[in-house]
C-alpha atoms as a PDB file:
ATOM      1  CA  UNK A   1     110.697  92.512 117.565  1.00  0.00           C
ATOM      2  CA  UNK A   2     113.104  93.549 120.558  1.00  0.00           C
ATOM      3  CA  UNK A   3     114.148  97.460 120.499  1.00  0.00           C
ATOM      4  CA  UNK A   4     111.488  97.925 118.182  1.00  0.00           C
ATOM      5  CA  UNK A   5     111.711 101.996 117.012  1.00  0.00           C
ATOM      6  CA  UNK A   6     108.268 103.526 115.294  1.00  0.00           C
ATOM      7  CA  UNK A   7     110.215 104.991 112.625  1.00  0.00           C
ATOM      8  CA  UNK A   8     111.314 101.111 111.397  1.00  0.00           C
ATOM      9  CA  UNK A   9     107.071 101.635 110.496  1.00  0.00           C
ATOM     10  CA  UNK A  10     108.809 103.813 107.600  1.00  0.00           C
ATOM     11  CA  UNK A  11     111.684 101.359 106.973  1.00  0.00           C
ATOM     12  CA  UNK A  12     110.188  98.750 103.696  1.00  0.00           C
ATOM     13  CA  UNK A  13     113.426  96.559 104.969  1.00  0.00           C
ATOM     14  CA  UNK A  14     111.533  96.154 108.136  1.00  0.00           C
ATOM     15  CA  UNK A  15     108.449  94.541 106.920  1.00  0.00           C
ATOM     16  CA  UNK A  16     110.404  92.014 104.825  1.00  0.00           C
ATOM     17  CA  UNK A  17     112.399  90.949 106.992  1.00  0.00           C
ATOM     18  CA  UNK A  18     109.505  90.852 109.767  1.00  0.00           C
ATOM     19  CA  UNK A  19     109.884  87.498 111.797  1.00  0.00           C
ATOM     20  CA  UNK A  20     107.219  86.483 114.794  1.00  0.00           C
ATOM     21  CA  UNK A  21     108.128  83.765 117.059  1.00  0.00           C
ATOM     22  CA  UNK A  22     110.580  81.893 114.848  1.00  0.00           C
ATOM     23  CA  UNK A  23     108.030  82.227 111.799  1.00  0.00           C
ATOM     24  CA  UNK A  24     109.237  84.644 108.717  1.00  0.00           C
ATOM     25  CA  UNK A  25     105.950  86.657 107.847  1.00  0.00           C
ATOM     26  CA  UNK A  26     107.201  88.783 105.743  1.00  0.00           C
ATOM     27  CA  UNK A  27     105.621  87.560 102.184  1.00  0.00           C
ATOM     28  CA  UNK A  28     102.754  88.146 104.076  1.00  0.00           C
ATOM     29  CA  UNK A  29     103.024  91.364 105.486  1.00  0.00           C
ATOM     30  CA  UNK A  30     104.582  92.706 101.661  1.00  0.00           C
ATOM     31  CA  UNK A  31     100.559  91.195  99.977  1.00  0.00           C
ATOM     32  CA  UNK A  32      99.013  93.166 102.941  1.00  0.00           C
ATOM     33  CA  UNK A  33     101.074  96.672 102.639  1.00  0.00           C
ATOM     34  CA  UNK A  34     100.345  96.358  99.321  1.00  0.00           C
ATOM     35  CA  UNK A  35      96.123  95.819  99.609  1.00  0.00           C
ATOM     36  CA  UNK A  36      96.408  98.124 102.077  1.00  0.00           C
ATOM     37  CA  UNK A  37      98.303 100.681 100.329  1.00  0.00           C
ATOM     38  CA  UNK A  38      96.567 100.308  96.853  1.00  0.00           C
ATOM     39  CA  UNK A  39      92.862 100.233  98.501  1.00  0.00           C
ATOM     40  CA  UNK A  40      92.638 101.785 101.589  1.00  0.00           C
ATOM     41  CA  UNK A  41      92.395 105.744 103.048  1.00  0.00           C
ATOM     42  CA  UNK A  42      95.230 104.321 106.097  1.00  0.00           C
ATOM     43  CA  UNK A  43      97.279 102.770 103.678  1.00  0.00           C
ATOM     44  CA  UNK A  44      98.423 106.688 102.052  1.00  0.00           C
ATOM     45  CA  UNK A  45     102.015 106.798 104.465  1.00  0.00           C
ATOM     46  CA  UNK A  46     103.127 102.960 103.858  1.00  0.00           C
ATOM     47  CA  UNK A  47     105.903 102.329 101.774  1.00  0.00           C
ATOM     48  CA  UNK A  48     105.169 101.229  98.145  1.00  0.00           C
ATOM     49  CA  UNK A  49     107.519 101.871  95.204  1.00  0.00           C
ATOM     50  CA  UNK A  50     110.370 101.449  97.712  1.00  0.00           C
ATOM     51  CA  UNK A  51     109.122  97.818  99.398  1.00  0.00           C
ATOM     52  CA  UNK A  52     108.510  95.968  95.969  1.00  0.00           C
ATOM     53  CA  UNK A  53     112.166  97.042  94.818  1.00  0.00           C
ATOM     54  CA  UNK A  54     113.298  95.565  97.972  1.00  0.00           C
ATOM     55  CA  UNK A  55     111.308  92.769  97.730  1.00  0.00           C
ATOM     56  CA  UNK A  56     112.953  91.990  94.539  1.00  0.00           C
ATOM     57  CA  UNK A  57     116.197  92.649  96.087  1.00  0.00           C
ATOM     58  CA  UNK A  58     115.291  89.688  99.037  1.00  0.00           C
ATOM     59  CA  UNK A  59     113.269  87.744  96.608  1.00  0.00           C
ATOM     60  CA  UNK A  60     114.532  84.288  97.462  1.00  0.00           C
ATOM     61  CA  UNK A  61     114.157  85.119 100.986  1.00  0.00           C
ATOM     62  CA  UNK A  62     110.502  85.967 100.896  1.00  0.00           C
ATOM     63  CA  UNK A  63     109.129  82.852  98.198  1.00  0.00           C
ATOM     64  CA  UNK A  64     111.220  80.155  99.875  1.00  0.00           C
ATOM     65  CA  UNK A  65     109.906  80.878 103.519  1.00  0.00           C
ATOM     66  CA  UNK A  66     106.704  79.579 102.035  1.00  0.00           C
ATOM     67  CA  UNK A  67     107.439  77.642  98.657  1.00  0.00           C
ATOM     68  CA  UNK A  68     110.939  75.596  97.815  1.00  0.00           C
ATOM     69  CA  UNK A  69     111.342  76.060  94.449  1.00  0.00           C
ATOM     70  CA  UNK A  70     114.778  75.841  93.206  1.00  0.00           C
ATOM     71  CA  UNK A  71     114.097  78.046  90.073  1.00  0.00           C
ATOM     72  CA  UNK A  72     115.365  81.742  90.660  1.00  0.00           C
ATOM     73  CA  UNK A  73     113.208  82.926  87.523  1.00  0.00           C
ATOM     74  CA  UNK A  74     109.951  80.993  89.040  1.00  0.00           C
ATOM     75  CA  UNK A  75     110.620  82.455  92.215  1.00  0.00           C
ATOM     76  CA  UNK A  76     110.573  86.089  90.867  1.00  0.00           C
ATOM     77  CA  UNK A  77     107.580  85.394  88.424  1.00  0.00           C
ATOM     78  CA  UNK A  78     105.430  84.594  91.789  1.00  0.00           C
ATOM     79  CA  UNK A  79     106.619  86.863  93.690  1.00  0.00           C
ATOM     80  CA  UNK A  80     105.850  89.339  91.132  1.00  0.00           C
ATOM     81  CA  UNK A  81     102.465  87.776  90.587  1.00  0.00           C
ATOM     82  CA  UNK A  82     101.219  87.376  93.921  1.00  0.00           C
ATOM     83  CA  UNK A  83     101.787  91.123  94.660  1.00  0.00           C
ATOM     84  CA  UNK A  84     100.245  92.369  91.384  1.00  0.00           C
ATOM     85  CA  UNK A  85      96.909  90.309  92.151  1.00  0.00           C
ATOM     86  CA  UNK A  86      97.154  91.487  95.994  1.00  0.00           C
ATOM     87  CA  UNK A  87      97.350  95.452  94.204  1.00  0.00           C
ATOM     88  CA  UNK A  88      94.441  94.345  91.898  1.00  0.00           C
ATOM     89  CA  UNK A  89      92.412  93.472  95.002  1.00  0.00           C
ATOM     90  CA  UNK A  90      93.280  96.375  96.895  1.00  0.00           C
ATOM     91  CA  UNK A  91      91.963  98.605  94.297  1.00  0.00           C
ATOM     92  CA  UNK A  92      88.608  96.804  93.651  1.00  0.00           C
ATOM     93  CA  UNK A  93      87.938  97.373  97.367  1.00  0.00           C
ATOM     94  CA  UNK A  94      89.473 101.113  97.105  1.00  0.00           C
ATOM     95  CA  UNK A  95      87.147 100.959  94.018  1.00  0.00           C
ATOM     96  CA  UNK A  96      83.608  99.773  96.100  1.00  0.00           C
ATOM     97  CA  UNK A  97      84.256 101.962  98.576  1.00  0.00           C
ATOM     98  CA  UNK A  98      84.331 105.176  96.251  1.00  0.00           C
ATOM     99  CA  UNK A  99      81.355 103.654  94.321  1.00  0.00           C
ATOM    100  CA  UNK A 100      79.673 103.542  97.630  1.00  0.00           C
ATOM    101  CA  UNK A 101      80.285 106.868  99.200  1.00  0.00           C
ATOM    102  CA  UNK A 102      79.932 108.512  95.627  1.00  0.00           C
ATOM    103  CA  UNK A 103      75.899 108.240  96.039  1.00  0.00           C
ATOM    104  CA  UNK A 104      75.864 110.496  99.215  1.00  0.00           C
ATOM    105  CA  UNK A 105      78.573 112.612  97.822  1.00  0.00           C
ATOM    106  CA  UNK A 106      76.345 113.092  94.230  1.00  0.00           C
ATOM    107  CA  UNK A 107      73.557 113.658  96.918  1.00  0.00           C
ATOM    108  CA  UNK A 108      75.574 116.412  99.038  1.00  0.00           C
ATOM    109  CA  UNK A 109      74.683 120.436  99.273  1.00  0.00           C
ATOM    110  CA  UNK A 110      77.469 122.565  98.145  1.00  0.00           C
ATOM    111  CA  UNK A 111      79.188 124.118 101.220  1.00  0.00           C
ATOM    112  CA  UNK A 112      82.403 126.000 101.484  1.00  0.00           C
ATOM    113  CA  UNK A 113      84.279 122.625 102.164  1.00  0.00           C
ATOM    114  CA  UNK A 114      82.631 120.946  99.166  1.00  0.00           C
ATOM    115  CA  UNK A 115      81.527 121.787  95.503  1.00  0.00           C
ATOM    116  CA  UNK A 116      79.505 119.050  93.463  1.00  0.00           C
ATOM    117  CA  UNK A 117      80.865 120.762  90.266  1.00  0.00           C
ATOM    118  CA  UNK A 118      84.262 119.488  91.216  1.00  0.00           C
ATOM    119  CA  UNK A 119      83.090 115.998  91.485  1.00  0.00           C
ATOM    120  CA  UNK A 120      81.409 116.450  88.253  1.00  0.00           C
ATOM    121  CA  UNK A 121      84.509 117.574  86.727  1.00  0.00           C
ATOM    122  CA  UNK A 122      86.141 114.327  88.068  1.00  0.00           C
ATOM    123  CA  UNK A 123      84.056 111.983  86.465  1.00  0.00           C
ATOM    124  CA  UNK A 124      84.803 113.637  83.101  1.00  0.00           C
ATOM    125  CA  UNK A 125      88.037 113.497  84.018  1.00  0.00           C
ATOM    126  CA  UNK A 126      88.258 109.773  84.695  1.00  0.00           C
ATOM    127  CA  UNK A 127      85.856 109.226  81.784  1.00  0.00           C
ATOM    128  CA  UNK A 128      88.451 111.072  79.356  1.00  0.00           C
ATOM    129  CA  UNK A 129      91.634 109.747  80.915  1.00  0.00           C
ATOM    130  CA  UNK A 130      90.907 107.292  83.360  1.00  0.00           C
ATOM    131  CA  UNK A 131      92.891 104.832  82.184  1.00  0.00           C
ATOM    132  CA  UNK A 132      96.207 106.511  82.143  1.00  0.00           C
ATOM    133  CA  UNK A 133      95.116 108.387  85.302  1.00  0.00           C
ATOM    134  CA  UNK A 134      95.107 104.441  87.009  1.00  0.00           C
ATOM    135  CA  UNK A 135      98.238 103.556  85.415  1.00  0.00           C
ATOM    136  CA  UNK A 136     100.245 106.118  86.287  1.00  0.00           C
ATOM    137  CA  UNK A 137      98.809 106.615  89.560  1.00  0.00           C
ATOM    138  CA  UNK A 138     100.461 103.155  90.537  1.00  0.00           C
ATOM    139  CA  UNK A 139     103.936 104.804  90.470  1.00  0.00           C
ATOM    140  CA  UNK A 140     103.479 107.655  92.539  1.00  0.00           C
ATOM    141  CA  UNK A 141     102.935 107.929  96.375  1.00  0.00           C
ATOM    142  CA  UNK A 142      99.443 108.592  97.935  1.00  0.00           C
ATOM    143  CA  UNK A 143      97.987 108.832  94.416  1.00  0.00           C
ATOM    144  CA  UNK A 144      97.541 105.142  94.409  1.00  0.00           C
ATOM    145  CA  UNK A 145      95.664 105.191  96.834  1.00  0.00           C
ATOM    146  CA  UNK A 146      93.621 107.399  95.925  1.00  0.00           C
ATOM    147  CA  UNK A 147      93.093 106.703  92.495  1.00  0.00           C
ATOM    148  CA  UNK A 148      90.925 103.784  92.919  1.00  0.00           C
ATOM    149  CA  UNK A 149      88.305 105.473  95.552  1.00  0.00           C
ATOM    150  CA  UNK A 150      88.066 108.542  93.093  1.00  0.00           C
ATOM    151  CA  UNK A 151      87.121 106.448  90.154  1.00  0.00           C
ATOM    152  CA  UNK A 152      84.307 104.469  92.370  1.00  0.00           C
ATOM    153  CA  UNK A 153      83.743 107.991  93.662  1.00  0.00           C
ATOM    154  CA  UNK A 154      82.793 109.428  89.466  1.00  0.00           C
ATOM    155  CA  UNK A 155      81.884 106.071  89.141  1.00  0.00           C
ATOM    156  CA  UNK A 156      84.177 105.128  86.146  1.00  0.00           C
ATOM    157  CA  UNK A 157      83.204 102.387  83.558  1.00  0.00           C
ATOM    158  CA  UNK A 158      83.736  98.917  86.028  1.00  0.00           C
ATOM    159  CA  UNK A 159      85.125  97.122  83.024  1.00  0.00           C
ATOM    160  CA  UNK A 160      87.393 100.119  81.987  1.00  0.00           C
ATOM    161  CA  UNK A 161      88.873 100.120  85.783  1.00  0.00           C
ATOM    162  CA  UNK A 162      89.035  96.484  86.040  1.00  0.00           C
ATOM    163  CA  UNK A 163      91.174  96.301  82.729  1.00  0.00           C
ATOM    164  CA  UNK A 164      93.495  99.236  83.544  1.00  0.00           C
ATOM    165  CA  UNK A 165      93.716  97.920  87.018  1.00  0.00           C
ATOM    166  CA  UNK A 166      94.906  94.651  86.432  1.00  0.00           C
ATOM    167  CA  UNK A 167      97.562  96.053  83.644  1.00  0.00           C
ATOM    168  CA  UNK A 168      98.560  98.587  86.079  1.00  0.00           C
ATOM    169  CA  UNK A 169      99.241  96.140  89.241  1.00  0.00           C
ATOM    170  CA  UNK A 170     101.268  93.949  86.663  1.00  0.00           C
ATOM    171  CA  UNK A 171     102.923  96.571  85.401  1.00  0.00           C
ATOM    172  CA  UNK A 172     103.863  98.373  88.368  1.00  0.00           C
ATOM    173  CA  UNK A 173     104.717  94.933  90.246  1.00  0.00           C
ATOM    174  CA  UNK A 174     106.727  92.987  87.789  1.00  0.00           C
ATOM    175  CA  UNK A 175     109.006  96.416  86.560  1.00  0.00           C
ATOM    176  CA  UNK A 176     109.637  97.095  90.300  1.00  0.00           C
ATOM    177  CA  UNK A 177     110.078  93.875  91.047  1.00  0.00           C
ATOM    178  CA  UNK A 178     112.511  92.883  88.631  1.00  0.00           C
ATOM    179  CA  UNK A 179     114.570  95.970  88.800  1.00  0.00           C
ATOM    180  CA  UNK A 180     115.212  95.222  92.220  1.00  0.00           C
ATOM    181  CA  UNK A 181     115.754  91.536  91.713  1.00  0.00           C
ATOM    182  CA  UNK A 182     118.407  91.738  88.883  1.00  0.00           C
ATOM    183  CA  UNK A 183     119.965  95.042  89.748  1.00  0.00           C
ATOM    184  CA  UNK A 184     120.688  93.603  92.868  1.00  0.00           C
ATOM    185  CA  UNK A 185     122.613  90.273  90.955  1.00  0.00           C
ATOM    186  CA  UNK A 186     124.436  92.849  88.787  1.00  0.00           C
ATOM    187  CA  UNK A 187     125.920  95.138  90.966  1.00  0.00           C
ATOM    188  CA  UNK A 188     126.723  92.235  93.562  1.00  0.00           C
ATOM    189  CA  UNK A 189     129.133  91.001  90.547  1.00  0.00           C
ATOM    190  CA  UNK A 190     130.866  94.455  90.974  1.00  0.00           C
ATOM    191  CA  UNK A 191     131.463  93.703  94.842  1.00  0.00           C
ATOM    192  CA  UNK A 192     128.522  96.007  95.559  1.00  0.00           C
ATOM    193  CA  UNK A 193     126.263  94.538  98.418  1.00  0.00           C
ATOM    194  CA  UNK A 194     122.780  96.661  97.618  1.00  0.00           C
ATOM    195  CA  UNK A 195     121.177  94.712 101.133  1.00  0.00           C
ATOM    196  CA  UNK A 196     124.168  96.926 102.942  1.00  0.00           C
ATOM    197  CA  UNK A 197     122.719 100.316 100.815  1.00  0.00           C
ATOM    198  CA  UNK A 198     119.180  99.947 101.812  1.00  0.00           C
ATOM    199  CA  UNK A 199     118.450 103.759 103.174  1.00  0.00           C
ATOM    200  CA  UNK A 200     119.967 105.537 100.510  1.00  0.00           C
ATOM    201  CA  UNK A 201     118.041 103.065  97.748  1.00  0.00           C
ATOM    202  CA  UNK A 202     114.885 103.978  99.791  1.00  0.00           C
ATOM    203  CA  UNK A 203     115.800 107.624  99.660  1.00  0.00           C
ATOM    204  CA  UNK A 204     116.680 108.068  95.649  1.00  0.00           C
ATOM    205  CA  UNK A 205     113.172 105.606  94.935  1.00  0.00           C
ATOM    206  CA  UNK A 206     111.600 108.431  97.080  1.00  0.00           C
ATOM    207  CA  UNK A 207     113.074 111.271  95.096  1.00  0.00           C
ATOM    208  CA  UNK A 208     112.272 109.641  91.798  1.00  0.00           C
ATOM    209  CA  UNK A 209     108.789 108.565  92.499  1.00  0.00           C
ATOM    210  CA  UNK A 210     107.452 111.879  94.108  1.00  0.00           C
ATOM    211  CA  UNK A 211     109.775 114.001  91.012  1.00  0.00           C
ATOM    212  CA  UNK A 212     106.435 114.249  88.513  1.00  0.00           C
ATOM    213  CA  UNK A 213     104.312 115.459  91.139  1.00  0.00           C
ATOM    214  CA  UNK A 214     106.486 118.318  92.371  1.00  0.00           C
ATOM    215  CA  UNK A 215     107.339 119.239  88.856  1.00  0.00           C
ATOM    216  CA  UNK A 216     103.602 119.697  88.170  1.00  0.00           C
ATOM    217  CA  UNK A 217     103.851 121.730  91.805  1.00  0.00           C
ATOM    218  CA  UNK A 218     106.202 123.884  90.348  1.00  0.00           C
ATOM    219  CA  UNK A 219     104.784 124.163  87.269  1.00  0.00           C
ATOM    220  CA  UNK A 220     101.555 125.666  88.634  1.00  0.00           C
ATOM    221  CA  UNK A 221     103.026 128.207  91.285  1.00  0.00           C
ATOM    222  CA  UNK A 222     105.174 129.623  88.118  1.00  0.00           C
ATOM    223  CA  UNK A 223     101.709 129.895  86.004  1.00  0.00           C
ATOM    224  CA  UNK A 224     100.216 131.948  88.820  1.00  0.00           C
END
């Protein structure tokens, strides 16, 4: 933790390779980014898409500081898991939180900052395509985080979310996951190190994550 820059805050590699007094925490801090990320309003600027490709990438690293098991697939299967139930929680409390704030929201005057028809509209929204609005949500930036609060917000069926929020977390986890994992085996057969190509993975993730939403950007600006 010597030399420590704020901008390694925006560096996934930094959290997984996090060590305190002798202890590797960073299993640990990879479960929290992700709650935090997937169910709280701070959570928005953390690293997502980025960190669980990584953490595929330093799998071993991260499951045997805690568990020895001498099984690569096991060790990828938990690692996998444990982050996709850790994204499940987040959302449920991303989820309550909405739900909770929704009443006073339903409650709320229109003003020039806020329009109940627009929340309205939501809940329709959600109600019509909630599902694929949670699933896809998972693979783009800030809209995860988001996602969960604005269907507690319209307050979305709680069986509907719970179902499309555990196959989302999975999904989202255990394609990320793996990707990073065995891309990282198959390109270290070519003599290519991916651990020594860590910025520029972080930077094309980036790119192809936040794509869909600045196509829709465009999109709109050249319908105006």
């Amino acid at each position: 933790m010597t030399n420590f820059d704020w901008t390694q805050l925006l560096n996934p590699e930094f959290y997984i390779t996090m060590e305190i007094a002798g202890h590797q925490l960073g299993l640990f801090i990879v479960l929290f980014i992700v709650f935090a990320e997937t169910g709280l309003f701070a959570g928005f600027f953390l690293p997502g898409d980025s960190l669980l490709f990584l953490s595929g990438i330093y799998c071993a690293d991260l499951v045997q500081n805690v568990v020895t098991i001498n099984s690569d697939p096991i060790n990828v299967v938990l690692l996998a898991s444990a982050i996709s139930v850790a994204g499940i929680l987040g959302n449920m409390v991303g989820y309550w939180f909405g739900a909770k704030s929704g009443y006073y929201l339903f409650k709320k005057e229109d003003s020039f900052w806020f329009k109940k028809k627009y929340l309205i509209q939501s809940k329709d929204f959600f109600e019509k395509y909630g599902g694929k609005a949670i699933i896809f949500a998972r693979f783009l930036p800030i809209f995860r985080t988001f996602a969960p609060i604005v269907a507690g917000i319209v307050t979305m069926d709680k069986k509907k979310f719970m179902f499309f929020n555990i196959v989302s977390s999975f999904l989202w986890s255990f394609v990320l996951i793996f990707s990073g994992h065995y891309l990282y085996g198959v390109f270290l057969e070519k003599g290519i190190n991916l651990k020594e190509h860590i910025e520029l993975i972080v930077i094309v993730i980036i790119l192809i994550s936040t794509l869909p939403v600045i196509m829709k950007l465009v999109k709109k600006k050249v319908k105006l």
